[in-house]
Protein backbone atom coordinates (compact mmCIF):
# COMPACT_ATOMS: atom_id res chain seq x y z
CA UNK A 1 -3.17 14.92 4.08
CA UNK A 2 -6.54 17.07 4.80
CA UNK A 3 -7.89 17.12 8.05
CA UNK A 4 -11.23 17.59 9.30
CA UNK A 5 -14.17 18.06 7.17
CA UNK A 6 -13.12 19.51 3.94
CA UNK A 7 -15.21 21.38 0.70
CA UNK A 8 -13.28 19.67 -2.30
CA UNK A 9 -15.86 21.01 -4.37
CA UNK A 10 -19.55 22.61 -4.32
CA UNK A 11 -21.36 19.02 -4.49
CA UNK A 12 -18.65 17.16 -2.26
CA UNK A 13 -16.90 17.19 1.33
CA UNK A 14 -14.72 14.83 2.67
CA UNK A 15 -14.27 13.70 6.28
CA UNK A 16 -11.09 11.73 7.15
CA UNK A 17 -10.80 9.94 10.19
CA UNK A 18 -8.40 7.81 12.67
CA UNK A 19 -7.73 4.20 12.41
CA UNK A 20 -4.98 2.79 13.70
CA UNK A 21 -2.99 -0.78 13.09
CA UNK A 22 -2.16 -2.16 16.41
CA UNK A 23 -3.25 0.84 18.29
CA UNK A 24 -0.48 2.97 16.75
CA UNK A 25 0.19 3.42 12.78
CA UNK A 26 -2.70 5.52 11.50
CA UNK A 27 -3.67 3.92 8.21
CA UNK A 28 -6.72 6.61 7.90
CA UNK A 29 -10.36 6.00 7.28
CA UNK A 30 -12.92 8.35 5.99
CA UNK A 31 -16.69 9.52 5.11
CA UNK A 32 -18.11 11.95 2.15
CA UNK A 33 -21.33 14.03 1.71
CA UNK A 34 -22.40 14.06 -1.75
CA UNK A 35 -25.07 17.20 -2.50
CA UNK A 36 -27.74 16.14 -4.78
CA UNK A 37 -29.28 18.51 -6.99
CA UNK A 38 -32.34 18.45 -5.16
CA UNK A 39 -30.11 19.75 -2.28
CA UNK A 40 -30.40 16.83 -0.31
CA UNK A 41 -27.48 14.89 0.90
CA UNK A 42 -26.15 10.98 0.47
CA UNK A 43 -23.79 10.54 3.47
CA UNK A 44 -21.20 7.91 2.16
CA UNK A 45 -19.73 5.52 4.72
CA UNK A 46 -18.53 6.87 8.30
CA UNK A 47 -15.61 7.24 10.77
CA UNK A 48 -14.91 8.83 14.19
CA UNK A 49 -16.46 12.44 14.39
CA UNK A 50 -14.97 14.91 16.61
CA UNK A 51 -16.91 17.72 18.45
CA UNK A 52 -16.12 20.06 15.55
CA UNK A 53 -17.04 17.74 12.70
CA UNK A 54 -19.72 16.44 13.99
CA UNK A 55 -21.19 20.22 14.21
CA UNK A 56 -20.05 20.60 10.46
CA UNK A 57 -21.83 17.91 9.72
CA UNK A 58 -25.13 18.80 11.14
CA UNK A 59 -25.48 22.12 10.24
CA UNK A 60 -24.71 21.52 6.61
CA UNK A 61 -27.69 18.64 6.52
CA UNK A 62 -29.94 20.51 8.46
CA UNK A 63 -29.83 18.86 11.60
CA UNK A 64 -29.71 15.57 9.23
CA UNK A 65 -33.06 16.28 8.11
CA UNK A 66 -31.50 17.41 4.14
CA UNK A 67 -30.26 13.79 4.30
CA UNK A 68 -31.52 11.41 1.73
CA UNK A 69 -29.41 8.38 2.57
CA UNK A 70 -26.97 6.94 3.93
CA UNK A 71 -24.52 4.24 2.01
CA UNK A 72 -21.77 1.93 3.21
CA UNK A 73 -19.60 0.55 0.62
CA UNK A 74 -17.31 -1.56 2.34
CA UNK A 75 -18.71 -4.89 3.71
CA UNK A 76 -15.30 -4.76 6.02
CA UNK A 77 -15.63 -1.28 6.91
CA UNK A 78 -18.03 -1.79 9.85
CA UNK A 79 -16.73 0.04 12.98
CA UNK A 80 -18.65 3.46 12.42
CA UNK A 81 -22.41 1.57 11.22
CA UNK A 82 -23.75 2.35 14.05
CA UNK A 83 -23.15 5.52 15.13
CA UNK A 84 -23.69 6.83 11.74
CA UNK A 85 -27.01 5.88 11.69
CA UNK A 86 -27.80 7.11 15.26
CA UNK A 87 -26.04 10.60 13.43
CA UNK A 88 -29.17 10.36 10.78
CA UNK A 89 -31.94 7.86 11.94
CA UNK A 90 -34.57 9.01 10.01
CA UNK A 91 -32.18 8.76 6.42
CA UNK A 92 -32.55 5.43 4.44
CA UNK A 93 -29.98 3.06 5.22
CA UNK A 94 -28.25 0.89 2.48
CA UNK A 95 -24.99 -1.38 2.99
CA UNK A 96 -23.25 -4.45 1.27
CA UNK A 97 -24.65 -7.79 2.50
CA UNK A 98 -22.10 -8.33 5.06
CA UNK A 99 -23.07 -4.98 6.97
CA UNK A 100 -26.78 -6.79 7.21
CA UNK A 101 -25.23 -9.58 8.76
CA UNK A 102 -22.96 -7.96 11.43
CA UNK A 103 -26.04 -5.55 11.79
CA UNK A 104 -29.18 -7.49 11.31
CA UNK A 105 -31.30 -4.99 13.91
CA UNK A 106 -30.85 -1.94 11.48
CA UNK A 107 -33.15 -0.89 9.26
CA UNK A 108 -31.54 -1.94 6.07
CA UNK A 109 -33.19 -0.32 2.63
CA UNK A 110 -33.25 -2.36 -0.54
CA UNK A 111 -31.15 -4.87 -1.83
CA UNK A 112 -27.19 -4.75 -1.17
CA UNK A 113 -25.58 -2.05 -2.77
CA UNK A 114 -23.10 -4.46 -4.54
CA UNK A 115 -26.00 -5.58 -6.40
CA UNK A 116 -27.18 -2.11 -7.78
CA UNK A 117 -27.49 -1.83 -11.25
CA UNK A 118 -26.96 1.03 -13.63
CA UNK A 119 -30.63 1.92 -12.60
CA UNK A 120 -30.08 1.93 -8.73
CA UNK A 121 -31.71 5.10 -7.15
CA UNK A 122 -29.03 7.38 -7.05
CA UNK A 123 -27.56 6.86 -10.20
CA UNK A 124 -28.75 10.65 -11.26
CA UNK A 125 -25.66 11.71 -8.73
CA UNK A 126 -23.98 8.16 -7.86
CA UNK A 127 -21.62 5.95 -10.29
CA UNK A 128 -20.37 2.97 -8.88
CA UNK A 129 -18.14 0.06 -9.75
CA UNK A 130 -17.31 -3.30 -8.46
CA UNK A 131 -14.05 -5.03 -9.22
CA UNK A 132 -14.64 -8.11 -10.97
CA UNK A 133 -12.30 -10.90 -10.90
CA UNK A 134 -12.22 -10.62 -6.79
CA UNK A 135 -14.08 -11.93 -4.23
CA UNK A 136 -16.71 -8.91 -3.05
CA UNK A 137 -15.92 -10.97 0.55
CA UNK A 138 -12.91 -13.34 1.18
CA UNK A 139 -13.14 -16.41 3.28
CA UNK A 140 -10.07 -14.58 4.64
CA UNK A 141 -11.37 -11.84 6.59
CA UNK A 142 -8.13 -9.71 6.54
CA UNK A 143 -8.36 -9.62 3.11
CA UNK A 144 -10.08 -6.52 2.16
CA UNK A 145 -9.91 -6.01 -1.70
CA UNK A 146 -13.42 -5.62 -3.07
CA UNK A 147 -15.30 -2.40 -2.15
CA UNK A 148 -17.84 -0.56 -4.49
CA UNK A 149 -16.27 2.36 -5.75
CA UNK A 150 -18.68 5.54 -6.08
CA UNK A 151 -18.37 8.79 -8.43
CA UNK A 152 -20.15 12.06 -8.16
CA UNK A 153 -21.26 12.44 -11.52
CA UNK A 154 -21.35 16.52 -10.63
CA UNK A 155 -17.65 16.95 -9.21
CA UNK A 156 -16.02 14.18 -11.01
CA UNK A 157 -14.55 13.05 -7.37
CA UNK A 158 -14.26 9.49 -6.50
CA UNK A 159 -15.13 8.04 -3.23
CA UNK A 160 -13.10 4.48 -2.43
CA UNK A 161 -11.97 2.26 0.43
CA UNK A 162 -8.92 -0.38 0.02
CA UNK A 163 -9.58 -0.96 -3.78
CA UNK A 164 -7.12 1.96 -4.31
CA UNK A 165 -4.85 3.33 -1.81
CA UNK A 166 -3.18 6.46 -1.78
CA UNK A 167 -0.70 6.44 0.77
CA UNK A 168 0.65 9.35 2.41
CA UNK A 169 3.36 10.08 5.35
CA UNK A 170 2.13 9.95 8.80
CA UNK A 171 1.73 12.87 11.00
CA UNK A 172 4.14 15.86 10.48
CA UNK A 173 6.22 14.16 7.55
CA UNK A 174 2.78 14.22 5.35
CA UNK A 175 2.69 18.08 5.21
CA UNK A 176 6.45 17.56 3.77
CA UNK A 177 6.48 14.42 1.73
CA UNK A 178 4.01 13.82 -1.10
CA UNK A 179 1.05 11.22 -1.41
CA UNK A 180 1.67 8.45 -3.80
CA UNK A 181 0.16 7.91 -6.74
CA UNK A 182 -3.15 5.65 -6.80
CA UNK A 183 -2.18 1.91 -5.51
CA UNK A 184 -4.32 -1.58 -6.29
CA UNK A 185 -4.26 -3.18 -2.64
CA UNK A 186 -1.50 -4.71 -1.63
CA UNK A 187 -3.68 -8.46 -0.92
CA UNK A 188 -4.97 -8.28 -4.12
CA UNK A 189 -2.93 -12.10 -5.07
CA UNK A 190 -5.38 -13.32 -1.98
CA UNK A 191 -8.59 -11.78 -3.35
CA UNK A 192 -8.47 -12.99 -6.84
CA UNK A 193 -11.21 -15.85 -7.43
CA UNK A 194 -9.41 -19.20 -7.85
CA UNK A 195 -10.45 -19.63 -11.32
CA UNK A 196 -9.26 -19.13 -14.97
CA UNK A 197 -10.16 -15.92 -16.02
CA UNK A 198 -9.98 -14.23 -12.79
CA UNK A 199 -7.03 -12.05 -13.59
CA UNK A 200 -8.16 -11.24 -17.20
CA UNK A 201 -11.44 -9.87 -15.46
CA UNK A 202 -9.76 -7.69 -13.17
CA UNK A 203 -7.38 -6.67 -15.37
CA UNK A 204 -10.52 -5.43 -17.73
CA UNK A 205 -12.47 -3.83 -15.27
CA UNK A 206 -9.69 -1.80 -13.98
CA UNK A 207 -8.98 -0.59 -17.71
CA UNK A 208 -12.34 -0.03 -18.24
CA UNK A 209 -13.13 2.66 -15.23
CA UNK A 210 -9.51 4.19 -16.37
CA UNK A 211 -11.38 5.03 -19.64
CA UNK A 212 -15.04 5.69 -18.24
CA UNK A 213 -13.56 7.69 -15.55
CA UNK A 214 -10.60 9.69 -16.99
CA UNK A 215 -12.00 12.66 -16.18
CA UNK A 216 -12.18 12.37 -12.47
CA UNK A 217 -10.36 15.37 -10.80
CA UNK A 218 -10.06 13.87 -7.47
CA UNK A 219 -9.71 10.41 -5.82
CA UNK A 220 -10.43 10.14 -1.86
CA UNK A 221 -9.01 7.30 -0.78
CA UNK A 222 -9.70 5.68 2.42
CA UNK A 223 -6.17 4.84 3.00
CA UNK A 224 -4.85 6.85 3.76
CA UNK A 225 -5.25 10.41 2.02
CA UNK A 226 -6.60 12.64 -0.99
CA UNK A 227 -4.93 12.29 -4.45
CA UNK A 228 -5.64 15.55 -6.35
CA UNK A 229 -5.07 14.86 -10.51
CA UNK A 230 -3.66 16.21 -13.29
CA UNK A 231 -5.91 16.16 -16.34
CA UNK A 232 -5.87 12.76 -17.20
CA UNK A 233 -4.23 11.62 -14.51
CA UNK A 234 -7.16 8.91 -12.53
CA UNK A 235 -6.85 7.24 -16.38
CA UNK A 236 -2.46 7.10 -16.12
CA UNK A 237 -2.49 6.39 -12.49
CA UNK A 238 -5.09 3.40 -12.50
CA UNK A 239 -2.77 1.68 -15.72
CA UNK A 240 0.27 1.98 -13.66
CA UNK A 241 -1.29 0.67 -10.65
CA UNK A 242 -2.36 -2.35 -12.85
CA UNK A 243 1.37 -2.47 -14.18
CA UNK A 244 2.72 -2.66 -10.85
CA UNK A 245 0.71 -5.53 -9.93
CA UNK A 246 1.48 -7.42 -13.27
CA UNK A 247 3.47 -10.06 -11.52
CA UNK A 248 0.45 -11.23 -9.29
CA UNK A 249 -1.66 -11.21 -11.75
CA UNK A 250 0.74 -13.06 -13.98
CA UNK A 251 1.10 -15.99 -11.49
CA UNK A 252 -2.68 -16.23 -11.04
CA UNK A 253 -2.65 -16.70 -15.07
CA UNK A 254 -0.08 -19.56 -14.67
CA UNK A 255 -1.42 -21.37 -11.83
CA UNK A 256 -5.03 -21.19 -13.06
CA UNK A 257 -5.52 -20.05 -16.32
């Protein structure tokens, strides 16, 4: 697993952070910095800086003033709102509709980002992706399926919380033992919309970014590590992820349709 704030390529860095189940199995978390070709910055999501980081961080947006906005793309991953924007205060601020709600005092910028079209204001250096089939929120807050997934169009790198996992040994057995491949999340039965169709639709949109998206080189996953690919391999990895859920979404099939 990388550490710190890493260069995986001249438009992208990567930030992984702490977070820990129960106050001891670190499950990861993480932030990127995409580089526009204006050379301005978006700042994707956030997590626990340390002293070092944080300095990274800064000097590589000028102080946050090369910052063009910041984007949260999690409506569960909440713990880090905050201080991010306190990091860049002056940066546009955009988040799903659940970070409005939890924050309602910030200064939120245009509509959610789960309802950004093709068109949304990034798009010369952002593509994103929603699941469909899935509830964006569940009724069951520990279910945390639905995220929108983001793309730098320059590096081909792919920026995602809980919609795929890569998991990776903790500590000192993850410099031995390597990351898995990519993983649908493990709640995804609990996610699914209780309605014919549902798994169809998420089977489709998953086979869909395999094909619009074979190209990606890298997939940073917020759980819990980096997955560098093969040629090919985001395309192979995200069908075999949808085999190995088959089963659930088999059942949703029989139960509703």
């Amino acid at each position: 697993m990388l550490c710190g704030m890493d260069k995986l390529a001249d438009t992208f860095w990567n930030i992984r952070g702490t977070y820990r189940i129960a106050g001891v199995l670190n499950i990861g978390t993480h932030m990127s910095v995409v580089k526009r070709a204006d050379g301005r910055f978006i700042v994707i999501d956030g997590c626990d800086l340390d002293d070092d980081e944080r300095a990274q961080l800064m000097a590589l947006t000028g102080n946050g003033e090369k910052v063009a906005a910041v984007v949260h793309v999690h409506p569960f991953h909440t713990m880090h709102v905050e201080a991010t924007h306190a990091l860049f205060p002056l940066a546009p601020l955009h988040g799903t509709e659940r970070h409005r709600r939890r924050f309602p005092a910030l200064p939120w910028a245009g509509v959610p980002v789960e309802a950004w079209g093709d068109d949304h204001a990034f798009a010369d250096t952002l593509e994103l992706s929603v699941p469909d089939g899935v509830d964006f929120v569940c009724v069951d807050e520990r279910v945390h399926v639905a995220s929108v997934v983001v793309r730098d169009r320059a590096s081909r790198i792919v920026h995602v919380d809980d919609t795929f996992n890569v998991m990776a040994a903790p500590g000192l057995l993850g410099s031995f033992l390597p990351a898995s491949s990519l993983r649908m999340h493990p709640m995804l039965g609990r996610a699914l919309k209780p309605q014919a169709g549902a798994a169809d639709a998420y089977a489709a949109w998953a086979r869909d970014l395999a094909r619009r998206w074979a190209d990606t080189r890298i997939v940073c996953a917020a759980h819990s590590s980096v997955r560098e690919l093969p040629e090919g391999g985001f395309g192979r990895e995200v069908e075999a992820a949808l085999e190995r859920v088959a089963g659930t979404l088999e059942r949703h099939r029989a139960r509703y349709g």
